[in-house]
Protein backbone atom coordinates (compact mmCIF):
# COMPACT_ATOMS: atom_id res chain seq x y z
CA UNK A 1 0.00 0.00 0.00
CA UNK A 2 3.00 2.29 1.05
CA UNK A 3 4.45 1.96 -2.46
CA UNK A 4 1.74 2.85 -4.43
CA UNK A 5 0.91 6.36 -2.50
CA UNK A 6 4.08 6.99 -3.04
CA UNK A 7 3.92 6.68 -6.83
CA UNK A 8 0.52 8.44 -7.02
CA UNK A 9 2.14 11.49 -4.63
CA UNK A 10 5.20 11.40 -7.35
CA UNK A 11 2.96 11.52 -10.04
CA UNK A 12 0.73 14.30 -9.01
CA UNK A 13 3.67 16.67 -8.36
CA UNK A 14 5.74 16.19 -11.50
CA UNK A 15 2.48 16.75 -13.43
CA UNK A 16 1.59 19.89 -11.26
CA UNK A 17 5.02 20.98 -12.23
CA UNK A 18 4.95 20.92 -15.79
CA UNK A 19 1.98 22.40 -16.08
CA UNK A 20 3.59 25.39 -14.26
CA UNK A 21 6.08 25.87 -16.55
CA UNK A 22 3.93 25.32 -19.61
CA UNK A 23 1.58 27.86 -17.80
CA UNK A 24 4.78 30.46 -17.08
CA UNK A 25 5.82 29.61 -21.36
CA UNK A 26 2.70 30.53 -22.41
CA UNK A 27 2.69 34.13 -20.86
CA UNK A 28 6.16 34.85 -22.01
CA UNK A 29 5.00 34.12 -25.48
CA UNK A 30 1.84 36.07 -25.18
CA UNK A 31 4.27 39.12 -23.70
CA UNK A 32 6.81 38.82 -26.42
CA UNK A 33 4.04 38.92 -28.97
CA UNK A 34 2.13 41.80 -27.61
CA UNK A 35 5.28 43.81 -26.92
CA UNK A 36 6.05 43.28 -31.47
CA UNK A 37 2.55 43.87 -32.15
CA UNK A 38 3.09 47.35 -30.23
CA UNK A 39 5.97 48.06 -32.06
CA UNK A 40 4.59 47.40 -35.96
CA UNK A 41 1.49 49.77 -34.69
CA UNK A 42 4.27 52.36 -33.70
CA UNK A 43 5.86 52.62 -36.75
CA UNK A 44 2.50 52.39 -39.25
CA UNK A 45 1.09 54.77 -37.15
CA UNK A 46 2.20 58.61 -38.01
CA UNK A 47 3.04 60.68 -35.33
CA UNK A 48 -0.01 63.21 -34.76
CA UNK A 49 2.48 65.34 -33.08
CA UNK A 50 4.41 65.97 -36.41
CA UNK A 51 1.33 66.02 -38.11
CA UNK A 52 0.27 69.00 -36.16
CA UNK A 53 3.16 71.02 -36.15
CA UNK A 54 3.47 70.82 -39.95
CA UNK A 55 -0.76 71.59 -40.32
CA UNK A 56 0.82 74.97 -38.04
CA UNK A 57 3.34 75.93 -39.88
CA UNK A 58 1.35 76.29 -43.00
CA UNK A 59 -0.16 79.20 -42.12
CA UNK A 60 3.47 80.62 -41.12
CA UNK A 61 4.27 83.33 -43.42
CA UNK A 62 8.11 83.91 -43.47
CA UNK A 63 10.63 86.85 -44.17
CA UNK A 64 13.94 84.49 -44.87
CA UNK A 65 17.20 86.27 -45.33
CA UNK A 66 20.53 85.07 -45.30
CA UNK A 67 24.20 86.68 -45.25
CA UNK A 68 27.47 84.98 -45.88
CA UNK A 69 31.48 86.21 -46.51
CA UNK A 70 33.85 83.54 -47.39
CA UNK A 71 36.77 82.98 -49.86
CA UNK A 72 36.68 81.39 -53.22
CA UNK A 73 39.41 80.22 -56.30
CA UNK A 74 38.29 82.54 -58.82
CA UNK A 75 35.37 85.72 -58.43
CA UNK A 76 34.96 85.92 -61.74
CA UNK A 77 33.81 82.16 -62.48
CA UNK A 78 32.02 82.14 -59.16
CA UNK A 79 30.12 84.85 -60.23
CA UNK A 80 28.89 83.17 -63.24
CA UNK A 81 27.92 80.65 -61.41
CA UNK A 82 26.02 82.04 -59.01
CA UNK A 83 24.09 83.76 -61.78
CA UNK A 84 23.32 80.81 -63.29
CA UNK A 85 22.07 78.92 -60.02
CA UNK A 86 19.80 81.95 -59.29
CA UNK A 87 18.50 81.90 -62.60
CA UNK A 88 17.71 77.90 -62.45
CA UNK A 89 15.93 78.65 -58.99
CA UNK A 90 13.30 81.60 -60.92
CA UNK A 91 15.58 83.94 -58.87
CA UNK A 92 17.25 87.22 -59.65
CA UNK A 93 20.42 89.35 -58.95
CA UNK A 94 19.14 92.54 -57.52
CA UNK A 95 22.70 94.24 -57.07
CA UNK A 96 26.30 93.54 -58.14
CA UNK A 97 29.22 95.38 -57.37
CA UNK A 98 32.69 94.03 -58.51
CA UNK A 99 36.16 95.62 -57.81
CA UNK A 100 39.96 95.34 -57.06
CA UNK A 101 40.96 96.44 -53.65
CA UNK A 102 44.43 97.23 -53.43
CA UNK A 103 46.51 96.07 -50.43
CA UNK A 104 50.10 96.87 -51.25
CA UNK A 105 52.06 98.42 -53.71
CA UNK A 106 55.79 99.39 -54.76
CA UNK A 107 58.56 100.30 -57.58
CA UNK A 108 61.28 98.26 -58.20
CA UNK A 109 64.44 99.83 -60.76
CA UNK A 110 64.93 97.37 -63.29
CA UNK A 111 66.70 98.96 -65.95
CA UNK A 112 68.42 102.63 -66.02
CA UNK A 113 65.34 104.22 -67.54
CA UNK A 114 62.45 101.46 -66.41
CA UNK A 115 60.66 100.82 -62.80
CA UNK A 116 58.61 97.38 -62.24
CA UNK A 117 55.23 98.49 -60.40
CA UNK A 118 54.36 95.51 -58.19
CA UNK A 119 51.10 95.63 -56.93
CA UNK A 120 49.18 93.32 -54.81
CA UNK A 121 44.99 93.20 -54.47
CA UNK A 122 41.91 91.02 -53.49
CA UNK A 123 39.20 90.76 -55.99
CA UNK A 124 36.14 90.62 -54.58
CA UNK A 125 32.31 90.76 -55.20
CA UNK A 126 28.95 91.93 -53.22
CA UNK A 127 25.75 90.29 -54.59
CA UNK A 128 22.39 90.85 -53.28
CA UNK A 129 20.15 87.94 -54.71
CA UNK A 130 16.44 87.33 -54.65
CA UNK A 131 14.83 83.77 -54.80
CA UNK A 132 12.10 82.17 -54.51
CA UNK A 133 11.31 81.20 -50.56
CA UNK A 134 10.89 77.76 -50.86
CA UNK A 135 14.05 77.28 -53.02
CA UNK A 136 16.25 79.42 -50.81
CA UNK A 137 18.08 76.08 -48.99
CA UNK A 138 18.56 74.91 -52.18
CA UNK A 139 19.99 77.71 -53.69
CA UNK A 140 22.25 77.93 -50.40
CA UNK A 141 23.41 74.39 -50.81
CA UNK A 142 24.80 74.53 -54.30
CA UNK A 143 26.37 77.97 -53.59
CA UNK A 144 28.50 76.58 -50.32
CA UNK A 145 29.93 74.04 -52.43
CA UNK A 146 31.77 76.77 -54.04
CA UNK A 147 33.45 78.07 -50.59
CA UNK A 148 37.19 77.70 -50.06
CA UNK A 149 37.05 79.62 -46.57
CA UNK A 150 34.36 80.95 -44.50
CA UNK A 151 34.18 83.94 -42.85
CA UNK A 152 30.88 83.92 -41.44
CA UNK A 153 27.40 82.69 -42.32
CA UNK A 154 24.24 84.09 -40.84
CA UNK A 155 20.44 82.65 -41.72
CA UNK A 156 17.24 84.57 -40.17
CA UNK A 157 14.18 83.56 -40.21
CA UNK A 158 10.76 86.37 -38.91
CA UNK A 159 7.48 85.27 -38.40
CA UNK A 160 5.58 88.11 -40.71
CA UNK A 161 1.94 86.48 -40.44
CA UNK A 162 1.01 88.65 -37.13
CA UNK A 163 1.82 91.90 -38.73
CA UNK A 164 0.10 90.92 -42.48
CA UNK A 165 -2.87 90.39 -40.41
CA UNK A 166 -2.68 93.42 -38.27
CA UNK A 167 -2.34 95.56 -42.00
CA UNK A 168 -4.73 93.57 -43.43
CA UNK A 169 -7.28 94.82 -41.03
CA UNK A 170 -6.15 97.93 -40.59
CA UNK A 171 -6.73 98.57 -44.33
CA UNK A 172 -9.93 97.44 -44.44
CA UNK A 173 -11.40 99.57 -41.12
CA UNK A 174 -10.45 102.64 -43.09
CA UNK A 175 -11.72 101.58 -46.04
CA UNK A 176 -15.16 100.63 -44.10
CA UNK A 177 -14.34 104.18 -42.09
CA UNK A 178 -14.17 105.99 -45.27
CA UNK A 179 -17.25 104.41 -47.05
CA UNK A 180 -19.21 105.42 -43.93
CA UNK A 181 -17.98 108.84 -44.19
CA UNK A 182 -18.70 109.06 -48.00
CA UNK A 183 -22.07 108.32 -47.49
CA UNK A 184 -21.98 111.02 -44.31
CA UNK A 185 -20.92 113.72 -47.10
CA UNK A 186 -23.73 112.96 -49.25
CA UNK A 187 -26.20 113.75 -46.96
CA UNK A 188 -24.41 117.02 -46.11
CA UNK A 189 -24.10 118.37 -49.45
CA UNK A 190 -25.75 121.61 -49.02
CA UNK A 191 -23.10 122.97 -46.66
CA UNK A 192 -20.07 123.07 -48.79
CA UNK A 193 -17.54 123.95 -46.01
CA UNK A 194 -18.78 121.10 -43.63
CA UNK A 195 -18.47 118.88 -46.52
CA UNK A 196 -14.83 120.22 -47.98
CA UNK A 197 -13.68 118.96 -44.57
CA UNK A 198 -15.73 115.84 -44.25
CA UNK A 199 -14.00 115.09 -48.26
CA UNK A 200 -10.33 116.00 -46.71
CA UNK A 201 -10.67 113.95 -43.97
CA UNK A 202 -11.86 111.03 -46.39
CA UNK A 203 -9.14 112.00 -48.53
CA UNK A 204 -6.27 111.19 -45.28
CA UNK A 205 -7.84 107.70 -44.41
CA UNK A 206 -7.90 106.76 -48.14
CA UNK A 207 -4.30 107.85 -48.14
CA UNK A 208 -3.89 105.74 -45.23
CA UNK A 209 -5.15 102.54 -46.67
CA UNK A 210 -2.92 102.78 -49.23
CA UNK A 211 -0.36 103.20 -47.37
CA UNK A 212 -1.25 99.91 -45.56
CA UNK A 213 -2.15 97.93 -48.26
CA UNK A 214 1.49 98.80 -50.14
CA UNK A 215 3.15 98.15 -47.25
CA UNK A 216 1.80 94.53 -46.97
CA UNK A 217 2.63 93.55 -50.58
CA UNK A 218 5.92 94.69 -49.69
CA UNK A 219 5.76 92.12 -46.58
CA UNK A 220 4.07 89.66 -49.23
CA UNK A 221 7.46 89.90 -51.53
CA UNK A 222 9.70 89.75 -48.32
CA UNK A 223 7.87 86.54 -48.08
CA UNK A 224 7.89 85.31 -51.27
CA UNK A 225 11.53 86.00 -52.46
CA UNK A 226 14.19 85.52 -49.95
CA UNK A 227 16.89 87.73 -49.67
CA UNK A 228 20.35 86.66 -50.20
CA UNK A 229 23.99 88.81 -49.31
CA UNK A 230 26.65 87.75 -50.50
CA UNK A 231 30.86 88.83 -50.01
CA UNK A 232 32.81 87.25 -52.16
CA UNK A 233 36.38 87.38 -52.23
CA UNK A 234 39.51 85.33 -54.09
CA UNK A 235 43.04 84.98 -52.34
CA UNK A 236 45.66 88.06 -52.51
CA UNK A 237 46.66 88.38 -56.40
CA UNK A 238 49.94 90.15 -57.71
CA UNK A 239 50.75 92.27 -60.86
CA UNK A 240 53.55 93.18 -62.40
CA UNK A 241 53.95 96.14 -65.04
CA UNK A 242 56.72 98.07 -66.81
CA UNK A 243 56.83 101.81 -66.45
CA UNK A 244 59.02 104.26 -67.73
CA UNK A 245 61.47 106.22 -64.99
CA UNK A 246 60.82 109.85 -65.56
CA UNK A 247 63.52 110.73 -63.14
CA UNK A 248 66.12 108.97 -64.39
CA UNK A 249 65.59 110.42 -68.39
CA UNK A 250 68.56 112.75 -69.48
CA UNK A 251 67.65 115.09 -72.19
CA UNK A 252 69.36 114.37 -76.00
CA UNK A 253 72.96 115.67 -76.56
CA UNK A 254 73.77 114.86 -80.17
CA UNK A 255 77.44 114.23 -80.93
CA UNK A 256 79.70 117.25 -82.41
CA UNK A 257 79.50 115.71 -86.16
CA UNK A 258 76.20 116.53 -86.22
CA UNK A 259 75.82 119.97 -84.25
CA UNK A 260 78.37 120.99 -86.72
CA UNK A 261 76.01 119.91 -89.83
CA UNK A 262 73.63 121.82 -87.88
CA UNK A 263 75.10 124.59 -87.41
CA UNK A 264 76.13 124.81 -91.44
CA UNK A 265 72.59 124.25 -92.17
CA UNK A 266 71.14 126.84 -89.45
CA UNK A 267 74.20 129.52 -90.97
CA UNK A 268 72.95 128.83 -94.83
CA UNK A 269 69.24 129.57 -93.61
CA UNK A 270 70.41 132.87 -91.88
CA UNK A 271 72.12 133.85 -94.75
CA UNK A 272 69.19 133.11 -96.66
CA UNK A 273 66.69 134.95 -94.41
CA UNK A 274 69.22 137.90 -94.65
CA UNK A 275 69.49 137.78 -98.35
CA UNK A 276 65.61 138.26 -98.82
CA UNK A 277 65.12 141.05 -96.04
CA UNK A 278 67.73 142.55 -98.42
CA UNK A 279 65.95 141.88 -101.44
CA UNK A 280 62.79 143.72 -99.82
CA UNK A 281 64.57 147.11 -100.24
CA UNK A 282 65.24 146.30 -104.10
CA UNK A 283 63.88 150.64 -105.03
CA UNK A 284 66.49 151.83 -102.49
CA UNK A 285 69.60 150.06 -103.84
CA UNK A 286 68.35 150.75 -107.78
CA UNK A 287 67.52 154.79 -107.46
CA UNK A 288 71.61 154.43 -105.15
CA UNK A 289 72.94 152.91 -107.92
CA UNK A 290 71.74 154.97 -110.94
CA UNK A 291 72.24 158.56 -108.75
CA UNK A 292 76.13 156.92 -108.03
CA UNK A 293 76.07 156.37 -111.76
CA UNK A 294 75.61 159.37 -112.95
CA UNK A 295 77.69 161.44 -110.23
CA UNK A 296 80.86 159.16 -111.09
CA UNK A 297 80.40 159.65 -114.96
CA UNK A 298 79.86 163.85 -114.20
CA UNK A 299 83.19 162.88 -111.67
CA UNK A 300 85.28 161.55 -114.83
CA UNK A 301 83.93 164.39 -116.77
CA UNK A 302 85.42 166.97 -114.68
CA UNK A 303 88.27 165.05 -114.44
């Protein structure tokens, strides 16, 4: 009897066993495949967050402007460039100014009557550009490739949608202001002077609501076309150029052979000016010579 409660006793608790651990399996499984089934929903589902802050930012209205210095290899192909990237991004150059800034310069003798200028500069160019908002980072990205050294880069970005809104309705209370008093002026025809001033005071909040309303499409193209400054400069160049030394120049002494030939041909023209100031007096020398002619011949005579 002993040996057989012994085996049933064995029996129970093995089985009681195993059905713990099958029991303590089954969970684990069931976690592990709860905890992946979390996981695919996290990455199918978007994230409302994002979702939100890019529904916001939709009705952002942005002034974008950006300023950047730095070095290049060559200005003048840069600048080319940089034309034609602004005019593949439906941009434009708005200003350009291009120069040589000198740094150093000096005179070396090189010859007895020749200097060697040597001067050193910096090309460099300013560029204002404007592009299109939404292809200003791109526009940014292909001109930074071009950069050999940077000096400094700024990018701002202003929220503009509080103050569009804040002209918008500005505009539109004067123009609701000045309908009001339009109709006001009507009605008050028959006194001229009341309604002279009732039509100049029209006149101002008309004025006014211009003013507003050209002041927010010049927010609107802020917004729309970003605005770009650029410094562009290339690495110290130097030039050298030949130039005559004006000190150093000695006036031209001709050797004796020829100041003698000249002097022989300055004496024949003398005597040649002399013999035709002579020749102007022709009367005097023929009424000398015929009144000597006859007083020697009357001389002989007496004679």
């Amino acid at each position: 009897m002993k040996p057989s409660f012994v085996y049933i006793a064995l029996f129970l608790f093995s089985t009681s066993i195993f059905s713990i651990s099958c029991t303590n399996g089954t969970e684990k499984e069931s976690a592990n495949i709860a905890s992946e089934m979390m996981a695919d929903s996290s990455s199918i589902i978007p994230d409302n967050s994002n979702l939100t802050k890019n529904e916001a930012l939709k009705n952002k209205k942005f002034i974008r402007t950006a300023e950047s210095k730095f070095r290049v290899k060559d200005v003048k192909q840069t600048t080319q460039r940089i034309h034609d990237l602004t005019n593949k991004y439906g941009g434009y150059v708005s200003s350009m100014s291009l120069k040589s800034e000198p740094t150093k310069s000096k005179k070396v003798q090189i010859s007895a009557d020749s200097l060697a200028k040597v001067e050193r500069f910096i090309v460099c160019n300013e560029l204002t550009i404007r592009v299109p908002n939404q292809q200003l980072d791109s526009l940014l990205r292909d001109i930074f490739q071009m950069v050999d050294y940077w000096d400094n880069c700024e990018l701002k970005t202003d929220d503009a949608s509080l103050l569009l809104l804040a002209n918008s309705m500005k505009a539109k209370r004067l123009e609701s202001f000045s309908d009001r008093n339009k109709a006001n002026i009507d009605k008050k025809k028959g006194n001229i002077t009341i309604a002279s001033e009732a039509e100049k005071e029209v006149l101002n909040y008309e004025n006014q609501a211009d003013n507003y309303k050209v002041d927010q499409q010049s927010i609107e193209d802020r917004v729309n076309f970003s605005v770009v400054n650029l410094q562009i400069y290339q690495a110290e160049s130097i030039q050298k150029t030949a130039i005559p030394d004006i000190k150093n120049i000695e006036p031209y002494h001709p050797n004796i052979f020829l100041q003698v030939g000249d002097s022989l041909k300055d004496g024949w023209l003398v005597l040649e000016d002399l013999l035709v100031f002579l020749m102007k007096f022709w009367p005097l020398w023929t009424v000398g010579g015929v009144v000597y002619y006859f007083v020697r011949r009357k001389t002989l005579k007496v004679s």
